[in-house]
PDB file of N, CA and C in Angstrom:
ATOM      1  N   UNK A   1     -10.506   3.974 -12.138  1.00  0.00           N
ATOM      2  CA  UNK A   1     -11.343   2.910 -11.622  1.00  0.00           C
ATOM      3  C   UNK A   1     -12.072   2.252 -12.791  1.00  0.00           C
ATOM      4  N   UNK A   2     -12.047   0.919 -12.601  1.00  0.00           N
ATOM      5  CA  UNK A   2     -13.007   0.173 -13.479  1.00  0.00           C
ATOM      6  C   UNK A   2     -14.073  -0.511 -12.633  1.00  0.00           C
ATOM      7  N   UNK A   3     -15.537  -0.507 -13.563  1.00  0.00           N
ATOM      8  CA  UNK A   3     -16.428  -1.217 -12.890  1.00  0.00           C
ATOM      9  C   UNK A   3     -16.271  -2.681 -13.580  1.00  0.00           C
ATOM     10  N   UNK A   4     -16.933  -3.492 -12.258  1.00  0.00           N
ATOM     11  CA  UNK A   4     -16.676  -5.065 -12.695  1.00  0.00           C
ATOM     12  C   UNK A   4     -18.260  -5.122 -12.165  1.00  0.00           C
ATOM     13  N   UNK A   5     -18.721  -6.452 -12.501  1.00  0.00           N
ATOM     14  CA  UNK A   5     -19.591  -7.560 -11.319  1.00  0.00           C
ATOM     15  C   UNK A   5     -18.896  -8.772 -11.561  1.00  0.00           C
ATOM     16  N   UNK A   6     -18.981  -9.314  -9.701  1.00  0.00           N
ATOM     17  CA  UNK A   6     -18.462  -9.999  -8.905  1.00  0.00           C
ATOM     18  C   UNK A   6     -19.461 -11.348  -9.395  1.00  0.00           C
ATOM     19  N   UNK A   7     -18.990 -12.502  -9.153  1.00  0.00           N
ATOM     20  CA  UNK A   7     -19.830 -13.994  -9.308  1.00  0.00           C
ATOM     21  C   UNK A   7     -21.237 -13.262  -8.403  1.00  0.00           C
ATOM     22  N   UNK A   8     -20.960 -12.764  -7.204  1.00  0.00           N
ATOM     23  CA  UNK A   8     -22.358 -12.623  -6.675  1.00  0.00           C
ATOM     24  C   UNK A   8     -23.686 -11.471  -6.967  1.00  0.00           C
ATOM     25  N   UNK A   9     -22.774 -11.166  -8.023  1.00  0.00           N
ATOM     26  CA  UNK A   9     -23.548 -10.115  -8.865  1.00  0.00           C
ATOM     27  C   UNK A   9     -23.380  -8.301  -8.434  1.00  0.00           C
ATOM     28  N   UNK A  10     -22.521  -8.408  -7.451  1.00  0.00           N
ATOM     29  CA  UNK A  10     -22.487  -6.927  -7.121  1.00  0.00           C
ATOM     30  C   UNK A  10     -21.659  -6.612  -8.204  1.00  0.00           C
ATOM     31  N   UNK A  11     -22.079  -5.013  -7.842  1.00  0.00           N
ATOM     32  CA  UNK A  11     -21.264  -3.930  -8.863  1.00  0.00           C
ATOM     33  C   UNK A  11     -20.530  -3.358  -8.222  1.00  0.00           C
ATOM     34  N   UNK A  12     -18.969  -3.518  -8.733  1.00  0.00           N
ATOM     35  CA  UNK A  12     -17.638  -2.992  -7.703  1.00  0.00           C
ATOM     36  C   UNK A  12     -16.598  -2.089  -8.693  1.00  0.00           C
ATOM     37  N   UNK A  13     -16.265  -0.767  -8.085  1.00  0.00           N
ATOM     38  CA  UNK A  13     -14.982  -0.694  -9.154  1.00  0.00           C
ATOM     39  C   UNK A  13     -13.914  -0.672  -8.159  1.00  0.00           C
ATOM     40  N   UNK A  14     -13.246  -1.023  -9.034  1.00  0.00           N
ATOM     41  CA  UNK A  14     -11.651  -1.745  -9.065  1.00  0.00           C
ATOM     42  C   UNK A  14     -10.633  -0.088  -9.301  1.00  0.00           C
ATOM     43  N   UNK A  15      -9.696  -0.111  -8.271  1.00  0.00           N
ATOM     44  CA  UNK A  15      -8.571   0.553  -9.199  1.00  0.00           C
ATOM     45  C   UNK A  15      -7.947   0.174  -9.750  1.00  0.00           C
ATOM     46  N   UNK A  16      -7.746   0.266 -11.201  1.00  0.00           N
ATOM     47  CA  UNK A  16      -7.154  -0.473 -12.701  1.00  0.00           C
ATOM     48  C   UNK A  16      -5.650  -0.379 -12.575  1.00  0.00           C
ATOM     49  N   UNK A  17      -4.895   0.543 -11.640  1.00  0.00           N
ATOM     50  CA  UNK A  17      -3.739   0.747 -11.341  1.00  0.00           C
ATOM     51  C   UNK A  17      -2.828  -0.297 -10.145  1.00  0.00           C
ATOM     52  N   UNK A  18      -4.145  -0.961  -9.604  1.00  0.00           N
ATOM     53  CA  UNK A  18      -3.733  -2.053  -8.650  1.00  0.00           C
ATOM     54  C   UNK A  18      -3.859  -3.480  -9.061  1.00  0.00           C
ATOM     55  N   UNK A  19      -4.555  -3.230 -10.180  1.00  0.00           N
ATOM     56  CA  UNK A  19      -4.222  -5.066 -10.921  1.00  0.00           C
ATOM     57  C   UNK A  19      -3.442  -5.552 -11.444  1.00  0.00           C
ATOM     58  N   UNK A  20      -2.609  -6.267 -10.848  1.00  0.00           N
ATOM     59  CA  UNK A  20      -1.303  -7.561 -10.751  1.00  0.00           C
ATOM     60  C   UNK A  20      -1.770  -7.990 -12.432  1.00  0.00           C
ATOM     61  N   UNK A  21      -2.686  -9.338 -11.893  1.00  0.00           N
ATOM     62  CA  UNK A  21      -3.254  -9.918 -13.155  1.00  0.00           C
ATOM     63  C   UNK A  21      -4.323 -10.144 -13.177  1.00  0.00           C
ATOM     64  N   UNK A  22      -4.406 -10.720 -14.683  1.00  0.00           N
ATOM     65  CA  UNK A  22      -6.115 -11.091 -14.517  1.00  0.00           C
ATOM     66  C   UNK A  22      -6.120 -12.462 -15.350  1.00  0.00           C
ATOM     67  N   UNK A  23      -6.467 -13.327 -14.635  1.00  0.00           N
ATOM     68  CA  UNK A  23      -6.577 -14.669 -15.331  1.00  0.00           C
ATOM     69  C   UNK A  23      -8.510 -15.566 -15.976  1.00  0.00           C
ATOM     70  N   UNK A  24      -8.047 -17.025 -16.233  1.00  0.00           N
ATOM     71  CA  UNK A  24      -9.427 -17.399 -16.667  1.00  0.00           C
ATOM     72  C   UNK A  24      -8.972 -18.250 -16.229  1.00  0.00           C
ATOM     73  N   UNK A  25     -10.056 -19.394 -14.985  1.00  0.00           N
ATOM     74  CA  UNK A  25      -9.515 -20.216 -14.697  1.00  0.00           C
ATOM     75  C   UNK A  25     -10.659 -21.152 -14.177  1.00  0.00           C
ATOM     76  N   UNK A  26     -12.061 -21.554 -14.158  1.00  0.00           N
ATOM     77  CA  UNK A  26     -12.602 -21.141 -15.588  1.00  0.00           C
ATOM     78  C   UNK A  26     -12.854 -19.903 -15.689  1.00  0.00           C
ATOM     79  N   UNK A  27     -13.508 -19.176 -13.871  1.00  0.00           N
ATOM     80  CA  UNK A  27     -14.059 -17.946 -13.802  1.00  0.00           C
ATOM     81  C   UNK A  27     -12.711 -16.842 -13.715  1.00  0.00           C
ATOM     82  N   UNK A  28     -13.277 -16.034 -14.260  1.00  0.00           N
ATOM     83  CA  UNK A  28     -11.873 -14.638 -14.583  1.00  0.00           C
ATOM     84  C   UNK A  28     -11.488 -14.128 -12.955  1.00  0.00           C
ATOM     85  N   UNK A  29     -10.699 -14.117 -12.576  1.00  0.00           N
ATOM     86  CA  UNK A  29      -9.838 -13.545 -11.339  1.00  0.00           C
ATOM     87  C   UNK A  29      -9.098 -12.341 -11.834  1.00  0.00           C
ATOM     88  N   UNK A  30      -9.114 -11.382 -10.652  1.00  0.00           N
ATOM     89  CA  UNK A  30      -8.531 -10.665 -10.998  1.00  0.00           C
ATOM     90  C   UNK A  30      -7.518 -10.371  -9.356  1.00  0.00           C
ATOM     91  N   UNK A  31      -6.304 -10.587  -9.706  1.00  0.00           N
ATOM     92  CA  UNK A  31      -5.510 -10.284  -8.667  1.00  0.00           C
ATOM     93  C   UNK A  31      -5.190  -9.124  -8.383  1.00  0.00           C
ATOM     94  N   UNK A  32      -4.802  -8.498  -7.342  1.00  0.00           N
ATOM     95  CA  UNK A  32      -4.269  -6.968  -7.083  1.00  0.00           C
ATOM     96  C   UNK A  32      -3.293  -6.823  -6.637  1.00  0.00           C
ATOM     97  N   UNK A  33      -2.098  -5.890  -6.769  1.00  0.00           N
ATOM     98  CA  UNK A  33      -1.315  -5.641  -5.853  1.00  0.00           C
ATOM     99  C   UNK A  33      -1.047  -6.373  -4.182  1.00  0.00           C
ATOM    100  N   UNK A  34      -2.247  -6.034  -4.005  1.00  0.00           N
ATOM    101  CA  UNK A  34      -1.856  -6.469  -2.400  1.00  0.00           C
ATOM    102  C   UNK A  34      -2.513  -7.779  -2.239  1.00  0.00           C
ATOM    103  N   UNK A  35      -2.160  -8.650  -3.326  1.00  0.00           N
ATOM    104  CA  UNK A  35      -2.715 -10.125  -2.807  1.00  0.00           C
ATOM    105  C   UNK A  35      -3.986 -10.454  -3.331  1.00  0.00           C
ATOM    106  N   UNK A  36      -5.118  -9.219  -2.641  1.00  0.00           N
ATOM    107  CA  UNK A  36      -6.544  -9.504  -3.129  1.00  0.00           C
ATOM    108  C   UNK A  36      -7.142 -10.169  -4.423  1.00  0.00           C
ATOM    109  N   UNK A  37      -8.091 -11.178  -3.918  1.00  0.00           N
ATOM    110  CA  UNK A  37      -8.292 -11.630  -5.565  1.00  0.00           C
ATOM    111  C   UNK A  37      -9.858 -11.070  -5.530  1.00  0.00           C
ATOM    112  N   UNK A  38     -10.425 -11.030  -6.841  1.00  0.00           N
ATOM    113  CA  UNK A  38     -11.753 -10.741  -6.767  1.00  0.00           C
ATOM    114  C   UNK A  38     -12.226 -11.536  -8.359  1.00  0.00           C
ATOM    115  N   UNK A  39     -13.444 -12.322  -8.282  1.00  0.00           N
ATOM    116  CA  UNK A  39     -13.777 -13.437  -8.940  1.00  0.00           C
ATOM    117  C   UNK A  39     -14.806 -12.107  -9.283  1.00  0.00           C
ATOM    118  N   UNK A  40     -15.076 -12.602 -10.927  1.00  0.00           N
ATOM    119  CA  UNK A  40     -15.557 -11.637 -11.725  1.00  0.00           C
ATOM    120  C   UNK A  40     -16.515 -12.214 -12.628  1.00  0.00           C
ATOM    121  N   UNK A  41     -17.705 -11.380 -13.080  1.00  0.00           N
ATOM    122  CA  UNK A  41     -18.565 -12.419 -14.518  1.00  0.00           C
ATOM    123  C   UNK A  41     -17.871 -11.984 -15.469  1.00  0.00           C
ATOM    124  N   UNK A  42     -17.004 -11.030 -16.080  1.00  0.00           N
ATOM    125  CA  UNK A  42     -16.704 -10.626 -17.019  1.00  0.00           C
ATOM    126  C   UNK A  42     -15.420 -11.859 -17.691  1.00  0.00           C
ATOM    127  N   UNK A  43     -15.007 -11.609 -18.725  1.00  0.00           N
ATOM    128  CA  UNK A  43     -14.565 -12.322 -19.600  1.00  0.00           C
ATOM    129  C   UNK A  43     -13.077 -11.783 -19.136  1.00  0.00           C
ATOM    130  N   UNK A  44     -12.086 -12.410 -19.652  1.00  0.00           N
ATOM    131  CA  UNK A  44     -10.388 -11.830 -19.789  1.00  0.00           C
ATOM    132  C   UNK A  44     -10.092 -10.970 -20.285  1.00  0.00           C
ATOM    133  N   UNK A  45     -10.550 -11.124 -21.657  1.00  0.00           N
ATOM    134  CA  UNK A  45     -10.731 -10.029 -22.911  1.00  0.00           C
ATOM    135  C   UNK A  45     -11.339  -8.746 -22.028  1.00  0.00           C
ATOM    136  N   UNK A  46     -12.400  -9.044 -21.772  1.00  0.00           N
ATOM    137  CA  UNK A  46     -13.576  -7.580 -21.116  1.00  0.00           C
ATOM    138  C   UNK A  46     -12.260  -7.375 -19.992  1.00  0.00           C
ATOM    139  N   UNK A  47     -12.155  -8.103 -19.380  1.00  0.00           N
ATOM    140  CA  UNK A  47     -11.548  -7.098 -18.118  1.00  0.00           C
ATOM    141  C   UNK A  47     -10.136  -6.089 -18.913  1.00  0.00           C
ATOM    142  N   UNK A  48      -9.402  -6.819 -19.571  1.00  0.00           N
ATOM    143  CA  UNK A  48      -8.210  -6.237 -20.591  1.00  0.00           C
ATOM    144  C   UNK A  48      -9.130  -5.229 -21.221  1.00  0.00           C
ATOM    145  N   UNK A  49     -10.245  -4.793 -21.971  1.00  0.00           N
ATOM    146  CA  UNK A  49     -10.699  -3.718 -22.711  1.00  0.00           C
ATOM    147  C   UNK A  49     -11.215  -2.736 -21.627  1.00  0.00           C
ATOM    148  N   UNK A  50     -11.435  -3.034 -20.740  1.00  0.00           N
ATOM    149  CA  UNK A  50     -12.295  -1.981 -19.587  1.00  0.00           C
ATOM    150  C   UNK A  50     -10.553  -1.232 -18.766  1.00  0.00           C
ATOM    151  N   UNK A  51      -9.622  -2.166 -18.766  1.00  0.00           N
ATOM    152  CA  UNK A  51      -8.464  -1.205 -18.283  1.00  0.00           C
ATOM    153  C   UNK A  51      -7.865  -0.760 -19.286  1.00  0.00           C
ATOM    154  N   UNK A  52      -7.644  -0.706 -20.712  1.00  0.00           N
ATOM    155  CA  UNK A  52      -7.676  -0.200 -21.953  1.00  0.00           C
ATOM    156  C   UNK A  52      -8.244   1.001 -21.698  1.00  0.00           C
ATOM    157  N   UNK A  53      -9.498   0.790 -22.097  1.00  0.00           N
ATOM    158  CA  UNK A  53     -10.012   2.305 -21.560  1.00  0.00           C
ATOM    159  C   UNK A  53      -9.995   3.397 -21.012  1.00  0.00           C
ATOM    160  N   UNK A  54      -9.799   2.815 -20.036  1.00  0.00           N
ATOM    161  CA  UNK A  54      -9.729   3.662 -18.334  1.00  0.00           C
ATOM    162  C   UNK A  54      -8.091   4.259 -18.528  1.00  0.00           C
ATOM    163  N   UNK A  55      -6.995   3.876 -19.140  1.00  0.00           N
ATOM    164  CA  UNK A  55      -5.789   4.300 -19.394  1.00  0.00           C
ATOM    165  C   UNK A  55      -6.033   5.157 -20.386  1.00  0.00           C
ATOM    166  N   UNK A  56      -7.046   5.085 -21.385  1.00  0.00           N
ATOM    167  CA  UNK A  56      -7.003   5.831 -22.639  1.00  0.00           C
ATOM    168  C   UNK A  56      -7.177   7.246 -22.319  1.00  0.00           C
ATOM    169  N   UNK A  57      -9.099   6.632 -21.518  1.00  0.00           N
ATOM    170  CA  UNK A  57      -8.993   7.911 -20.827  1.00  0.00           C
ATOM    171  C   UNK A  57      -8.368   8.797 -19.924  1.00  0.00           C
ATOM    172  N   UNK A  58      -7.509   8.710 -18.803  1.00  0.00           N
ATOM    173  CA  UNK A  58      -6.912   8.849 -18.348  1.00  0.00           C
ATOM    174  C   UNK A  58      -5.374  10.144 -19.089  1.00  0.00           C
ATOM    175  N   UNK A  59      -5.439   9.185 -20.292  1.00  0.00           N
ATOM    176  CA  UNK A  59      -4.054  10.094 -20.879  1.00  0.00           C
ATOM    177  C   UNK A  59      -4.651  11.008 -21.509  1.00  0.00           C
ATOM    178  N   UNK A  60      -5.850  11.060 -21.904  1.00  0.00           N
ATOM    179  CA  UNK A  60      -6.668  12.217 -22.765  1.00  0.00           C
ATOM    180  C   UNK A  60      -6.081  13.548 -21.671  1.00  0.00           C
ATOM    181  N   UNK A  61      -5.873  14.851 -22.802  1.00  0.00           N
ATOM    182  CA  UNK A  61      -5.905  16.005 -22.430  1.00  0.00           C
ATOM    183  C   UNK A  61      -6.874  16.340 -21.997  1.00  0.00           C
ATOM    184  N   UNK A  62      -7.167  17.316 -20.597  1.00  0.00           N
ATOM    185  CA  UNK A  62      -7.757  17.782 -20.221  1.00  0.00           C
ATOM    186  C   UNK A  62      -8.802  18.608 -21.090  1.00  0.00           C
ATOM    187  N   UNK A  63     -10.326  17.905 -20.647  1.00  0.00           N
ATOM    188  CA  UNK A  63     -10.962  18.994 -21.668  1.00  0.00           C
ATOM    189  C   UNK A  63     -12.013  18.218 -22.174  1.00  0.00           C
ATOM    190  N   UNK A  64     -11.083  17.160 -22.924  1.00  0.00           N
ATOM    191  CA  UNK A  64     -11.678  15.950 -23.538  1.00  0.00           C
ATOM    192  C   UNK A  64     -12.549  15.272 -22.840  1.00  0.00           C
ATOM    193  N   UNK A  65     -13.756  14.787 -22.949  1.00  0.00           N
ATOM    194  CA  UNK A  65     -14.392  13.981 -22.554  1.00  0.00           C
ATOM    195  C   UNK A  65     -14.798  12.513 -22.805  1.00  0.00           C
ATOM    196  N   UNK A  66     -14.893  11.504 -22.520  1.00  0.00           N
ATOM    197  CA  UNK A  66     -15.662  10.476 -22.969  1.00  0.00           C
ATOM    198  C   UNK A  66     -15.740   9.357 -21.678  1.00  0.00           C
ATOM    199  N   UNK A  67     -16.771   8.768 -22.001  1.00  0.00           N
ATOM    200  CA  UNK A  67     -16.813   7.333 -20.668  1.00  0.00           C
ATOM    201  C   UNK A  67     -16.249   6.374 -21.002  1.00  0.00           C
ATOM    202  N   UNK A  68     -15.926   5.538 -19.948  1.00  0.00           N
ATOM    203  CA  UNK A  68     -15.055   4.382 -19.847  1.00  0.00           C
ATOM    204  C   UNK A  68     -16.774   3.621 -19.748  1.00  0.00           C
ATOM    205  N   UNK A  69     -16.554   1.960 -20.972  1.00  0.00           N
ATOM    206  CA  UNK A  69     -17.162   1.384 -20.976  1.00  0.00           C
ATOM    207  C   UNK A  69     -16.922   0.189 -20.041  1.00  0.00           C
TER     208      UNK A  69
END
């Protein structure tokens, strides 16, 4: 899961495994698998480094710790 905020300012996480794409158009969209779009404050870049992460962590051996930014 990644956390986002939404244009209306909530704080939502996302499963990073269900995002299609993520565009800028002006505001960043992020599409999902099943159609869903969800309009985001974060940047293109930010949303690409926050599912970066979340994969990094993810492949880490058990044991390892660190947070997804």
């Amino acid at each position: 899961m990644i956390k986002v905020t939404t244009l209306d300012k909530r704080e939502i996480a996302l499963n990073a495994e269900l995002i299609e794409r993520v565009e800028s158009i002006p505001e960043t969209v992020i599409t999902l698998t099943n159609g869903k779009k969800v309009l985001v404050t974060h940047t293109l870049d930010e949303v690409i480094a926050k599912v970066i992460a979340y994969r990094r962590l993810i492949a880490r051996p058990l044991g390892e710790q660190d947070e997804v930014k």
